[in-house]
C-alpha atoms as a PDB file:
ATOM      1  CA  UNK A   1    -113.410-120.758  -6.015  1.00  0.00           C
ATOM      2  CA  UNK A   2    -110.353-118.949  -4.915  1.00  0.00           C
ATOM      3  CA  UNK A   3    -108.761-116.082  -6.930  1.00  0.00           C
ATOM      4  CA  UNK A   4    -105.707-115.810  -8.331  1.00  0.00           C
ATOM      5  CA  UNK A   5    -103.778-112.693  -9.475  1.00  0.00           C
ATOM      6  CA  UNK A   6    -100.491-113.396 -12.170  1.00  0.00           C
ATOM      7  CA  UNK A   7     -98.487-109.877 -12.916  1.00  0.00           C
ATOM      8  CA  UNK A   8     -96.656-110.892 -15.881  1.00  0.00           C
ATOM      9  CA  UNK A   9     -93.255-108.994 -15.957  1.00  0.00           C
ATOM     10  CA  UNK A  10     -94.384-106.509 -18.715  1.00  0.00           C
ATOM     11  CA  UNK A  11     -97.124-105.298 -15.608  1.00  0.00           C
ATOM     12  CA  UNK A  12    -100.104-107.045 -17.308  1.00  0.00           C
ATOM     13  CA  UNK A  13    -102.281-108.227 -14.963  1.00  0.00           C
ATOM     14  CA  UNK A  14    -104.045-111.576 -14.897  1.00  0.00           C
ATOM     15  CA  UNK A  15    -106.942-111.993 -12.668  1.00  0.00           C
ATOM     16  CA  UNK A  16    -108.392-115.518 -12.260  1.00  0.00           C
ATOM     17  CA  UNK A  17    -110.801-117.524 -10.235  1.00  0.00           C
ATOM     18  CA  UNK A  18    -109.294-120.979 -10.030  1.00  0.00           C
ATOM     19  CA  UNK A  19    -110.299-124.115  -8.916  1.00  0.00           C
ATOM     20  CA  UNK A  20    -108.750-125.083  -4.916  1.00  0.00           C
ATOM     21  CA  UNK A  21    -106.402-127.941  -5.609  1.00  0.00           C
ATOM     22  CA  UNK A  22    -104.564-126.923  -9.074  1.00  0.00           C
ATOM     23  CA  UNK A  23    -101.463-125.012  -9.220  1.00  0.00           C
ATOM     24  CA  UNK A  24    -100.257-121.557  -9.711  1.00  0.00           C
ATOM     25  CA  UNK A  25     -98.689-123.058 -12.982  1.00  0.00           C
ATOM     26  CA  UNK A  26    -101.243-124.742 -14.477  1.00  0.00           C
ATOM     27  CA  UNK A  27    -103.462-121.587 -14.261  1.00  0.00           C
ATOM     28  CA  UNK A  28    -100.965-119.831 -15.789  1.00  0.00           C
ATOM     29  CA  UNK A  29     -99.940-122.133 -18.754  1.00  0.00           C
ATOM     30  CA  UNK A  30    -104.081-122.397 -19.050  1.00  0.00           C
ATOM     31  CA  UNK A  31    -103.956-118.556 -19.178  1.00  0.00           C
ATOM     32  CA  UNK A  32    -101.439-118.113 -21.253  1.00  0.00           C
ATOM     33  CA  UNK A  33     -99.524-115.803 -19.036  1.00  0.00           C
ATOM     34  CA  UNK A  34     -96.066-114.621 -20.876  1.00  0.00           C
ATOM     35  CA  UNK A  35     -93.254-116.150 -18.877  1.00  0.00           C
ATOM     36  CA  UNK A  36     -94.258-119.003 -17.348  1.00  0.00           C
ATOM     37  CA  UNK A  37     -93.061-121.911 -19.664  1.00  0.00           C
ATOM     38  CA  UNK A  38     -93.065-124.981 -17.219  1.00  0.00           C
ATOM     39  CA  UNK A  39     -90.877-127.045 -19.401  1.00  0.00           C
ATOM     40  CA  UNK A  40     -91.765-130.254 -17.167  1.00  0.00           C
ATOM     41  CA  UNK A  41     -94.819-129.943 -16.833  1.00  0.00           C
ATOM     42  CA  UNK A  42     -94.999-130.038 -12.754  1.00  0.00           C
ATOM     43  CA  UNK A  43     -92.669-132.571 -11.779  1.00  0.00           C
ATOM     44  CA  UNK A  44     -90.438-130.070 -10.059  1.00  0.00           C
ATOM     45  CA  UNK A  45     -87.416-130.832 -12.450  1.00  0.00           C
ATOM     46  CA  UNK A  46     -87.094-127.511 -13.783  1.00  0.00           C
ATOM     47  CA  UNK A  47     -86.840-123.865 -12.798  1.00  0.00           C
ATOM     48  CA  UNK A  48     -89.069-122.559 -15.928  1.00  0.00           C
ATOM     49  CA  UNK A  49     -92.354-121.639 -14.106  1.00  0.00           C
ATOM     50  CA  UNK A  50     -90.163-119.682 -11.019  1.00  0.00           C
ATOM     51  CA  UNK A  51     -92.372-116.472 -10.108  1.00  0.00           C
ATOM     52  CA  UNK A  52     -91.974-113.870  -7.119  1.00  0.00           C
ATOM     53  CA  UNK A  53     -94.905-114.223  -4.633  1.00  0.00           C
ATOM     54  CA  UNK A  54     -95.788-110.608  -3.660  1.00  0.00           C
ATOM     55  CA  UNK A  55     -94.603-110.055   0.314  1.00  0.00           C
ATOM     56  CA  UNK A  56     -98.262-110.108   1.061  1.00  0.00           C
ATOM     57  CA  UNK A  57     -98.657-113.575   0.964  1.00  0.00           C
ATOM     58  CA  UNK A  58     -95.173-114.696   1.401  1.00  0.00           C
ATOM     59  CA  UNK A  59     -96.166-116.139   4.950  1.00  0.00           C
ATOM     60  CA  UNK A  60     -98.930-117.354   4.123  1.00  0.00           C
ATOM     61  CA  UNK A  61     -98.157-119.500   1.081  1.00  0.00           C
ATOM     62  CA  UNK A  62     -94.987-120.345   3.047  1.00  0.00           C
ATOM     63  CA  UNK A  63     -91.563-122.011   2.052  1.00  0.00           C
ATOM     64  CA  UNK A  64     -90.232-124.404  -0.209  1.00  0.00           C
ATOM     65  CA  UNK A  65     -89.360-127.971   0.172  1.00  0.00           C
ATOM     66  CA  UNK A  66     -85.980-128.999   0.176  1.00  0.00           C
ATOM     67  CA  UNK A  67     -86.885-130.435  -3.498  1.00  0.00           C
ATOM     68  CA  UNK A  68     -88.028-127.159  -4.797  1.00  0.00           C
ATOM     69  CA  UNK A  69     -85.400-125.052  -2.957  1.00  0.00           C
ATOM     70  CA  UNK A  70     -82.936-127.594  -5.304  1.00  0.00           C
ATOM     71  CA  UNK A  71     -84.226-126.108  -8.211  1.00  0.00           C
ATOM     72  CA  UNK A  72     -84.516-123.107  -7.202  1.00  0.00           C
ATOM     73  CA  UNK A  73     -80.894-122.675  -7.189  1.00  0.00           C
ATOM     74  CA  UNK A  74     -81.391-122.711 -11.215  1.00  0.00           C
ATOM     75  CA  UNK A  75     -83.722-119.670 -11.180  1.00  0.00           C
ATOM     76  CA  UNK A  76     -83.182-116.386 -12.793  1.00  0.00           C
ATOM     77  CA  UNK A  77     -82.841-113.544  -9.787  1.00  0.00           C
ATOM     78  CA  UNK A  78     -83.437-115.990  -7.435  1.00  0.00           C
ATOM     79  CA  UNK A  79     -85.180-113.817  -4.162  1.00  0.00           C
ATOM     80  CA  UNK A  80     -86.333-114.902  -0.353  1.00  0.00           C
ATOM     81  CA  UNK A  81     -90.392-115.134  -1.809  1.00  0.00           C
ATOM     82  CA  UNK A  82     -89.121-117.216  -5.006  1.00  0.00           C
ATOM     83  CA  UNK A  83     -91.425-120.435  -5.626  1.00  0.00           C
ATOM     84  CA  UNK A  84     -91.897-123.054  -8.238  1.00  0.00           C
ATOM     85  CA  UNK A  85     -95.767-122.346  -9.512  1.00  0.00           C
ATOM     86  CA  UNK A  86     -96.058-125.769  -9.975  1.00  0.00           C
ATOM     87  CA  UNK A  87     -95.498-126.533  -6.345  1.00  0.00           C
ATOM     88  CA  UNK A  88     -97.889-123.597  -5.252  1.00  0.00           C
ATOM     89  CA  UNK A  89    -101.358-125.204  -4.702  1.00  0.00           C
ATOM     90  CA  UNK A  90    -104.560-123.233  -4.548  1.00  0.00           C
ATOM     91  CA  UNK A  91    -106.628-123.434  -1.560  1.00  0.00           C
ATOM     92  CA  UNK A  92    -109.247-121.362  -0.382  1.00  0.00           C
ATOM     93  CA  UNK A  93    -106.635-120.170   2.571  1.00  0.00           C
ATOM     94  CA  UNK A  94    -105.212-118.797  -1.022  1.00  0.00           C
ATOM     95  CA  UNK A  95    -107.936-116.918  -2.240  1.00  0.00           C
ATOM     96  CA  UNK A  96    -106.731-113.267  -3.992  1.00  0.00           C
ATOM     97  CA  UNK A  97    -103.170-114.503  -3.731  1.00  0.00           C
ATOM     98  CA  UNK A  98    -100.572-112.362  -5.775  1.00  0.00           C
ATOM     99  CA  UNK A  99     -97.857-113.329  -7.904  1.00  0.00           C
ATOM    100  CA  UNK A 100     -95.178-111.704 -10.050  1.00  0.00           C
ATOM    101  CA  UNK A 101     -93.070-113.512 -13.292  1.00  0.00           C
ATOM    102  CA  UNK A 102     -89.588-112.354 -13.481  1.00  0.00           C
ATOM    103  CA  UNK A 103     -88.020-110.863 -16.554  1.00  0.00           C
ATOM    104  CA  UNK A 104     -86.916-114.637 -17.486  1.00  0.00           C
ATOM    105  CA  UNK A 105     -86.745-117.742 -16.694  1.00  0.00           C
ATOM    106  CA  UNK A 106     -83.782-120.531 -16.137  1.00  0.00           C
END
């Protein structure tokens, strides 16, 4: 069971062992981590769950599609290691992965 860690933008931290195959999102909506409001759910169609994945795993998480980078363009303080949660998947290649919720959201 990988580990997740979600620093909500007031520094709080959120340290969770998730199951491989959800999403950054839905751990976070299940956690109810301030800031992440995933408005759609996880159908990509939104910009409301955007958070910063911290430079130490920006490789290795890797880029977005050209879907997500689309809605991207709607996030607040858009920055190179931006992602969708919804569109990060947990694997065990993920485990103690880091990530930051801006201030707001779109």
């Amino acid at each position: 069971m990988p580990k997740l860690t979600i620093v909500a933008f007031d520094g709080t931290k959120f340290d969770l062992d998730v199951a491989s195959g959800s999403t950054v999102m839905e751990n976070a909506v299940k956690n109810s981590v301030p800031g992440v409001e995933a408005e759609c759910g996880g159908a990509c169609a939104c910009a409301t769950c955007h958070v910063y994945v911290d430079d130490a795993w920006s490789e290795k998480v890797g880029t977005p599609d050209v879907m997500e980078e689309d809605m991207l363009d709607f996030a607040y303080e858009q920055k190179p290691t931006s992602r969708l949660s919804c569109q990060v998947k947990m694997t065990d290649d993920l485990d103690g992965l880091v990530v930051h919720v801006p201030e707001r959201q779109a």
